[in-house]
N, C-alpha and C. Protein backbone atom coordinates (compact mmCIF):
# COMPACT_ATOMS: atom_id res chain seq x y z
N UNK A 1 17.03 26.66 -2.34
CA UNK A 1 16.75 25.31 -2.82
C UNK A 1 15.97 24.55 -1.74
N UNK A 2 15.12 24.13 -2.16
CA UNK A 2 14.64 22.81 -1.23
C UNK A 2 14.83 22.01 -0.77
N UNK A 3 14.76 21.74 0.21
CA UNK A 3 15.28 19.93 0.91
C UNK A 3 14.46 18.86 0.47
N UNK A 4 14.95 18.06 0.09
CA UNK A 4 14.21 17.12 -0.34
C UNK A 4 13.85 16.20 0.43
N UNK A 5 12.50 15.22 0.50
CA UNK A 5 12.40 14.20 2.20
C UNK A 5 13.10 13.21 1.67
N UNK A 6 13.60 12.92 3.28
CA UNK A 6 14.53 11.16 2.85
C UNK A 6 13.76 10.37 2.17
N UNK A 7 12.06 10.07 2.90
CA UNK A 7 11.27 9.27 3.00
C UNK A 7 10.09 9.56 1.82
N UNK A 8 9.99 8.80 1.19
CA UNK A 8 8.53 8.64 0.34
C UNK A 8 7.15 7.76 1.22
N UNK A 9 6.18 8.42 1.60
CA UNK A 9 4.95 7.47 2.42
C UNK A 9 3.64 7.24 1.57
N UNK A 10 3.49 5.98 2.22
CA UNK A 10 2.26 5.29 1.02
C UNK A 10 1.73 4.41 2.12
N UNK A 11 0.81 3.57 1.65
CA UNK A 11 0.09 2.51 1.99
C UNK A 11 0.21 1.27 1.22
N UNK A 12 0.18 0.01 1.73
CA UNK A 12 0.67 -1.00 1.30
C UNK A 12 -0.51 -1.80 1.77
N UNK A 13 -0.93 -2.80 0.80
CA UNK A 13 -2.20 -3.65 1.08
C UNK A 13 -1.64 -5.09 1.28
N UNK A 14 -1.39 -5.62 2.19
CA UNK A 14 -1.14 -7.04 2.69
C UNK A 14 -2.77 -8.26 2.30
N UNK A 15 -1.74 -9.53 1.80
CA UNK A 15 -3.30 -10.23 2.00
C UNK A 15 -2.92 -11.78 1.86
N UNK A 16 -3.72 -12.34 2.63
CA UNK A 16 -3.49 -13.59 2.72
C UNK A 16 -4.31 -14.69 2.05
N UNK A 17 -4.29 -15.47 1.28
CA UNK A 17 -4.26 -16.76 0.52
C UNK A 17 -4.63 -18.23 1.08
N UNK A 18 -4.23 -17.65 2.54
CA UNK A 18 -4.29 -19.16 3.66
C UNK A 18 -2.67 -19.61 4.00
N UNK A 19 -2.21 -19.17 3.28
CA UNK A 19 -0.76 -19.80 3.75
C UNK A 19 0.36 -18.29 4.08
N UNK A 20 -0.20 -17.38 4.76
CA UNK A 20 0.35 -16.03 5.19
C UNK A 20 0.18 -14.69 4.87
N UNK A 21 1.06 -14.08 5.37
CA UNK A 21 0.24 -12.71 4.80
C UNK A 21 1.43 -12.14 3.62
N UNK A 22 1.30 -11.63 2.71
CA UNK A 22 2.55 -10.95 1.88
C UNK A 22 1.67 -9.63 0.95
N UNK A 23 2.91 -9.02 0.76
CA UNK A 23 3.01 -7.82 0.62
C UNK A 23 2.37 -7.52 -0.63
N UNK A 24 1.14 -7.12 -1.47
CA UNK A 24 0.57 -7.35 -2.88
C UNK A 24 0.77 -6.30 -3.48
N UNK A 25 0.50 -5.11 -2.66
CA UNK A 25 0.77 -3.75 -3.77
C UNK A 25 0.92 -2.83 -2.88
N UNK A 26 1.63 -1.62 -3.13
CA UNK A 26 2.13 -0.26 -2.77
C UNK A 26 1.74 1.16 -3.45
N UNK A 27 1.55 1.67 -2.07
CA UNK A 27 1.13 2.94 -3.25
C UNK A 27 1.15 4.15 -2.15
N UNK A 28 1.99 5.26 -3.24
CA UNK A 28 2.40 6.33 -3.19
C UNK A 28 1.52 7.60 -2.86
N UNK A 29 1.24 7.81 -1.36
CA UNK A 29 0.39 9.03 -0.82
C UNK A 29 0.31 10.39 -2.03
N UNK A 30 1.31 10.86 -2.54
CA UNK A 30 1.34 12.04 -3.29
C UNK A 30 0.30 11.80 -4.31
N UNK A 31 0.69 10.52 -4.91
CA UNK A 31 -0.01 10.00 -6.21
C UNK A 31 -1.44 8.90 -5.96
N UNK A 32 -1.77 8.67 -4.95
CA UNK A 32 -3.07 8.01 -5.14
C UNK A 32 -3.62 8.46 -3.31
N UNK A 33 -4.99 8.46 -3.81
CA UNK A 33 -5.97 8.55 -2.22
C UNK A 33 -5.95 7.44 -1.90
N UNK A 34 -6.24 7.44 -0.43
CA UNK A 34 -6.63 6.44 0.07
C UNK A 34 -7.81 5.85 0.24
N UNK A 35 -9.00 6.84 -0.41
CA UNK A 35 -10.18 5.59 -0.97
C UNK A 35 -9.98 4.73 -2.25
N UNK A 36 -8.87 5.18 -3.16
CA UNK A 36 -8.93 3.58 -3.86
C UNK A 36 -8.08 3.20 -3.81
N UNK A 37 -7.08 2.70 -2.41
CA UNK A 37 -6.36 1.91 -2.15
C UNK A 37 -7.36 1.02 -1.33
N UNK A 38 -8.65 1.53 -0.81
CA UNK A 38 -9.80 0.98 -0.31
C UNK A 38 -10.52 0.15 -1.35
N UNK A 39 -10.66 0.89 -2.04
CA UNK A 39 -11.29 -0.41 -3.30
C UNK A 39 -10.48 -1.19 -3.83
N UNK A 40 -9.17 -1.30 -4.37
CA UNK A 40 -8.76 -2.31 -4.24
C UNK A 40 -8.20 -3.57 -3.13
N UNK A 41 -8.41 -2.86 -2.05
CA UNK A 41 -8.07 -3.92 -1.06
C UNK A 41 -9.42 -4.35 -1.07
N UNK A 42 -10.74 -3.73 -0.96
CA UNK A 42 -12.33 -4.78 -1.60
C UNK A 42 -12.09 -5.56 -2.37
N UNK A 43 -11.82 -5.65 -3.97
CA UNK A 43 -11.62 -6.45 -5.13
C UNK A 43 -10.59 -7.61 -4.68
N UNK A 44 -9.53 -7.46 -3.81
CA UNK A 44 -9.19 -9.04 -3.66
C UNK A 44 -9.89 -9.56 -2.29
N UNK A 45 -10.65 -8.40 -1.51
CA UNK A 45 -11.21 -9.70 -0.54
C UNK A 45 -12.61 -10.40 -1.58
N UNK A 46 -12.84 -9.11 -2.26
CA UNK A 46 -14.49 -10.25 -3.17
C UNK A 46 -13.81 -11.42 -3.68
N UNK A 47 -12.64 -11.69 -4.36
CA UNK A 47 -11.74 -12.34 -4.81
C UNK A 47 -11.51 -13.66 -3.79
N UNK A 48 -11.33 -13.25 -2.48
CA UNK A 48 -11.43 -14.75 -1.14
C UNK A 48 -10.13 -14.68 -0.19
N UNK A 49 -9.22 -13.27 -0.26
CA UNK A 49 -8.31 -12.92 0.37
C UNK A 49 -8.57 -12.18 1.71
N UNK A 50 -7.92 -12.77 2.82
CA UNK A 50 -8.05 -11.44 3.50
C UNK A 50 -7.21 -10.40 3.41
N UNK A 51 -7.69 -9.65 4.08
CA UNK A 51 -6.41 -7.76 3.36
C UNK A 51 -6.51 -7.16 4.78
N UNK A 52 -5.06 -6.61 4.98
CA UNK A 52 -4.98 -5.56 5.34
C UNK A 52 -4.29 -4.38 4.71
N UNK A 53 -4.56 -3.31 5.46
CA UNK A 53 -3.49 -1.54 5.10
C UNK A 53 -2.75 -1.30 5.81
N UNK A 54 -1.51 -0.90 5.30
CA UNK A 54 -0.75 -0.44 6.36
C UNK A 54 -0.16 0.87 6.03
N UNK A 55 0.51 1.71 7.11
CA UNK A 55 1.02 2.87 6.45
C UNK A 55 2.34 2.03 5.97
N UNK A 56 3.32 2.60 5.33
CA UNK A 56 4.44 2.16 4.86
C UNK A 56 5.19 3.45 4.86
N UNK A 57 6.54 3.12 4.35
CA UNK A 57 7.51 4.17 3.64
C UNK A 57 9.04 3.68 3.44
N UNK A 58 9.24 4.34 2.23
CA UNK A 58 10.61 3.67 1.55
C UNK A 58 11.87 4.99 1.40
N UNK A 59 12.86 4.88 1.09
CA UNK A 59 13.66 5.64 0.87
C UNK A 59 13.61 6.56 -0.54
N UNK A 60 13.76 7.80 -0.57
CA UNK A 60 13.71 8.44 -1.58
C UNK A 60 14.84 8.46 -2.74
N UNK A 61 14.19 7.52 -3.75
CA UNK A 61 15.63 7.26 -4.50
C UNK A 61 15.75 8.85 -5.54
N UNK A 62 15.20 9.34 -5.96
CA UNK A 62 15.42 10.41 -6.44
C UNK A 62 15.84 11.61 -6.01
């Protein structure tokens, strides 16, 4: 049987509004690249946000 990882890792796009930075969307390395976690962190700066990426990771609920 397999071990399963504790950890699930993704990237998380932070972005700020003017009044801080918070957390907008998450996303799951297995299930999406990281060039269009790149385009959407584009679409809210064309939008007037600044953005950042970060690596992330959460606990494996399954």
């Amino acid at each position: 049987m397999k071990k399963k990882n504790k950890y699930c890792y993704g990237w998380a796009i932070w972005t700020n509004w003017g009044s801080g930075w918070e957390k907008e969307s998450v996303y799951d390395k297995s299930c999406e690249s990281y060039s269009q976690v790149k385009k959407d962190a584009k679409e809210y700066r064309i939008a007037g946000a600044q953005t950042r990426i970060t690596n992330t990771r959460w606990l494996n609920a399954s």
